[in-house]
C-alpha atoms as a PDB file:
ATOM      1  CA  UNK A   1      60.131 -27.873  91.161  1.00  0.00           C
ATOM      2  CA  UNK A   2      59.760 -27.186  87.299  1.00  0.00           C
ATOM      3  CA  UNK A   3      61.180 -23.763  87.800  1.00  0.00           C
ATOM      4  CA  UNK A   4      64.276 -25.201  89.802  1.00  0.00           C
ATOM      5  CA  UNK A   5      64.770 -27.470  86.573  1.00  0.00           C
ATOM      6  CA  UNK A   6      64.138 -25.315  84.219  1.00  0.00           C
ATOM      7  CA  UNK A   7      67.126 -23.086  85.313  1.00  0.00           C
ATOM      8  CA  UNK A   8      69.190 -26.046  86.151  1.00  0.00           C
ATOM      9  CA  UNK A   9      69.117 -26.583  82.024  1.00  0.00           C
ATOM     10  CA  UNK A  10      72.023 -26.799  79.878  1.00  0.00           C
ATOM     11  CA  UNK A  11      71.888 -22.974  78.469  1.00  0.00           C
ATOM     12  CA  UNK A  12      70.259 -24.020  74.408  1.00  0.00           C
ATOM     13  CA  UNK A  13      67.839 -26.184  76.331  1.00  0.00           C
ATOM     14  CA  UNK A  14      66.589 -23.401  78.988  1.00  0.00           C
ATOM     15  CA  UNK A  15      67.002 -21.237  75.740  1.00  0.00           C
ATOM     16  CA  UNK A  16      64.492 -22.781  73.173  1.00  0.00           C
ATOM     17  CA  UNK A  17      62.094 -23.528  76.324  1.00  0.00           C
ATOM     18  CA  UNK A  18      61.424 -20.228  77.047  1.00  0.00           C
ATOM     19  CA  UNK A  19      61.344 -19.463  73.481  1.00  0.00           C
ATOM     20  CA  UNK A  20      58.483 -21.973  73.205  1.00  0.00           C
ATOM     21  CA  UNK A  21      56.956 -19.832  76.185  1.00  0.00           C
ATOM     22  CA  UNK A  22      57.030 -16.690  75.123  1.00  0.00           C
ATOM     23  CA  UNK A  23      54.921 -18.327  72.171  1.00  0.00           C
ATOM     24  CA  UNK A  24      52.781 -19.449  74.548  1.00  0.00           C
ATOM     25  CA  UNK A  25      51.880 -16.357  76.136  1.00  0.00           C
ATOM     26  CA  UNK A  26      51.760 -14.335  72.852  1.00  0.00           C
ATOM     27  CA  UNK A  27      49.418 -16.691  71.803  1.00  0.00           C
ATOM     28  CA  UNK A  28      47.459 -16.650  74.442  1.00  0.00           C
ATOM     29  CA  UNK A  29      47.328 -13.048  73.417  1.00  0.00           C
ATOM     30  CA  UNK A  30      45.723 -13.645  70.526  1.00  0.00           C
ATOM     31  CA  UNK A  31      48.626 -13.988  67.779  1.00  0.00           C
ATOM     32  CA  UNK A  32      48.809 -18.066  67.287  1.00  0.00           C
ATOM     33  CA  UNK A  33      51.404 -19.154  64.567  1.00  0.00           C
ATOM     34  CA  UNK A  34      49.738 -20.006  61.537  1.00  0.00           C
ATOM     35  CA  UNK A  35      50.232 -23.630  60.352  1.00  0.00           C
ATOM     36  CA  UNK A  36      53.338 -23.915  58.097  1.00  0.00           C
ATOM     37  CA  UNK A  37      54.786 -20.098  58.670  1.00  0.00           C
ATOM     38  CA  UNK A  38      58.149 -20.512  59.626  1.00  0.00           C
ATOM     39  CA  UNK A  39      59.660 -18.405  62.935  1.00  0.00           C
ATOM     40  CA  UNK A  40      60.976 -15.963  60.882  1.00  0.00           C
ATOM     41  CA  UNK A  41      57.254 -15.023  59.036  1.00  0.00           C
ATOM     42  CA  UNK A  42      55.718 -15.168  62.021  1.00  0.00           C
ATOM     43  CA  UNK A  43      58.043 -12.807  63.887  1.00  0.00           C
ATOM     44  CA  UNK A  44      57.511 -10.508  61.105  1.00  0.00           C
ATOM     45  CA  UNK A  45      53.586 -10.568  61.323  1.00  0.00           C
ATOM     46  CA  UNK A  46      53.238 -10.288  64.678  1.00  0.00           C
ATOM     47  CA  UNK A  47      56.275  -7.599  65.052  1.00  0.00           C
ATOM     48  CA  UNK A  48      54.141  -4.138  65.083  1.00  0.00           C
ATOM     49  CA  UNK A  49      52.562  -5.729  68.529  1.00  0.00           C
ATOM     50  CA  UNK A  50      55.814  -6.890  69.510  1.00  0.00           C
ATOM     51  CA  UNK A  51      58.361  -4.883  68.133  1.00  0.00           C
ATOM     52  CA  UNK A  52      60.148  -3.205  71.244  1.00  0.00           C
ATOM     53  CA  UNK A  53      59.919  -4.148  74.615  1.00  0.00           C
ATOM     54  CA  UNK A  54      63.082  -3.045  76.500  1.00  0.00           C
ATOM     55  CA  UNK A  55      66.033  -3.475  74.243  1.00  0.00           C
ATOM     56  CA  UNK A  56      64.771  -5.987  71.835  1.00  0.00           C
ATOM     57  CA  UNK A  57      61.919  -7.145  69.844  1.00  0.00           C
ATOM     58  CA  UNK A  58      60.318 -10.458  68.834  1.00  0.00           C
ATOM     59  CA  UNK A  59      62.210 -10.331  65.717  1.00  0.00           C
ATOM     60  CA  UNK A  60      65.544  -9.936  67.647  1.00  0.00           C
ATOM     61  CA  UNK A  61      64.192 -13.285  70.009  1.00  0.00           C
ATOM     62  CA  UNK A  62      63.127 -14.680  67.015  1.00  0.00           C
ATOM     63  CA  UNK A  63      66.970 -14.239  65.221  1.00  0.00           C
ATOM     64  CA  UNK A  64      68.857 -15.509  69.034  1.00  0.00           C
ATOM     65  CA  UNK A  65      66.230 -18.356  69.121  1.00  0.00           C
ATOM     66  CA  UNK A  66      67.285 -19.458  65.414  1.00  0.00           C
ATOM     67  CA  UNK A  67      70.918 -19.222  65.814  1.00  0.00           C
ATOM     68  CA  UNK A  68      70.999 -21.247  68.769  1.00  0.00           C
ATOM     69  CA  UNK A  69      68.784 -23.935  68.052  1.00  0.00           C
ATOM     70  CA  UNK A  70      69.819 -24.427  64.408  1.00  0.00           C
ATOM     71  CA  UNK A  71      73.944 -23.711  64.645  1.00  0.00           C
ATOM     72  CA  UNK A  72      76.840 -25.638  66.290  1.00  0.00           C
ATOM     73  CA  UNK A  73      77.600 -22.384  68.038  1.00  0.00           C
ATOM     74  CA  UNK A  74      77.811 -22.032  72.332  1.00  0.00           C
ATOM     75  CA  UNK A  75      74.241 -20.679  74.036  1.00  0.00           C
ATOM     76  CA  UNK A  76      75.597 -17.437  75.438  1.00  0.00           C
ATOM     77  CA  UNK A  77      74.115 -17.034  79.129  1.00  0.00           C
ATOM     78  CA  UNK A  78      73.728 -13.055  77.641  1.00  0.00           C
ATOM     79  CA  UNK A  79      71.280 -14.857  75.079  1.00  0.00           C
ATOM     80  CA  UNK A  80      69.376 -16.364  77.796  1.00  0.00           C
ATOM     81  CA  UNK A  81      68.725 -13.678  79.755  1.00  0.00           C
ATOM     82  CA  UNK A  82      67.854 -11.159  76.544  1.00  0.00           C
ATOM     83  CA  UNK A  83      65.241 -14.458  76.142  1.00  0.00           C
ATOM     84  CA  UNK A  84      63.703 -14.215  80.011  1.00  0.00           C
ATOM     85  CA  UNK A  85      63.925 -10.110  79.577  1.00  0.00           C
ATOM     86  CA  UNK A  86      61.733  -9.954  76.539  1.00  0.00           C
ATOM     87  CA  UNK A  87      59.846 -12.791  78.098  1.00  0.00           C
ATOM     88  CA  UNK A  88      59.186 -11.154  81.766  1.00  0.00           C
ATOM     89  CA  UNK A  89      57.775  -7.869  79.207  1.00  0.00           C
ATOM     90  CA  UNK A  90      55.474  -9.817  77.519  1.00  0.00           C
ATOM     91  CA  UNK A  91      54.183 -11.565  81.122  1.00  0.00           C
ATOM     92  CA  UNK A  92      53.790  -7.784  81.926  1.00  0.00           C
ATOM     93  CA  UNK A  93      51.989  -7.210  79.107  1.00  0.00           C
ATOM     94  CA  UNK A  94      49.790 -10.023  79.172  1.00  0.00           C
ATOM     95  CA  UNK A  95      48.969  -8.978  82.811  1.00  0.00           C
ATOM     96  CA  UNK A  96      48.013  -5.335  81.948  1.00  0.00           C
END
């Protein structure tokens, strides 16, 4: 049922959720966000473990993330899906 509502989001919604879960996962990887880094720092710290998976990196999920949540501008359904892409690697990952 969560699934089913998940996808059934507005596109910035579904967008910054699975955002939030790809920090999930990498944290349960064992690279938490430190308290008070922004995205941006923490992208870049955690970017040598993250850096390319597919087409894009965290610091390229990082950037889409930003622009969406923070402008005025239209979620792209491309942006989504470069957001489940990088976040379907980092299940793999996780798996492995």
């Amino acid at each position: 049922k969560l699934k089913k509502r998940i996808e059934k989001l507005p596109n910035k919604e579904r967008l910054i959720y699975e955002y939030n879960e790809i920090l999930k996962l990498i944290e349960n990887l064992g690279y938490p966000m430190e308290p008070g880094e922004t995205h941006y720092e923490y992208a870049n710290r955690i970017a040598h473990r993250f850096s390319i998976f597919g087409d894009v990196g965290i610091r390229e999920i990082t950037d889409i993330f930003v622009k969406n949540k923070y402008s005025n501008i239209e979620t792209s359904g491309e942006d989504v899906n470069t957001v489940l892409k990088f976040k379907k690697n980092v299940q793999a990952r996780k798996k492995r």
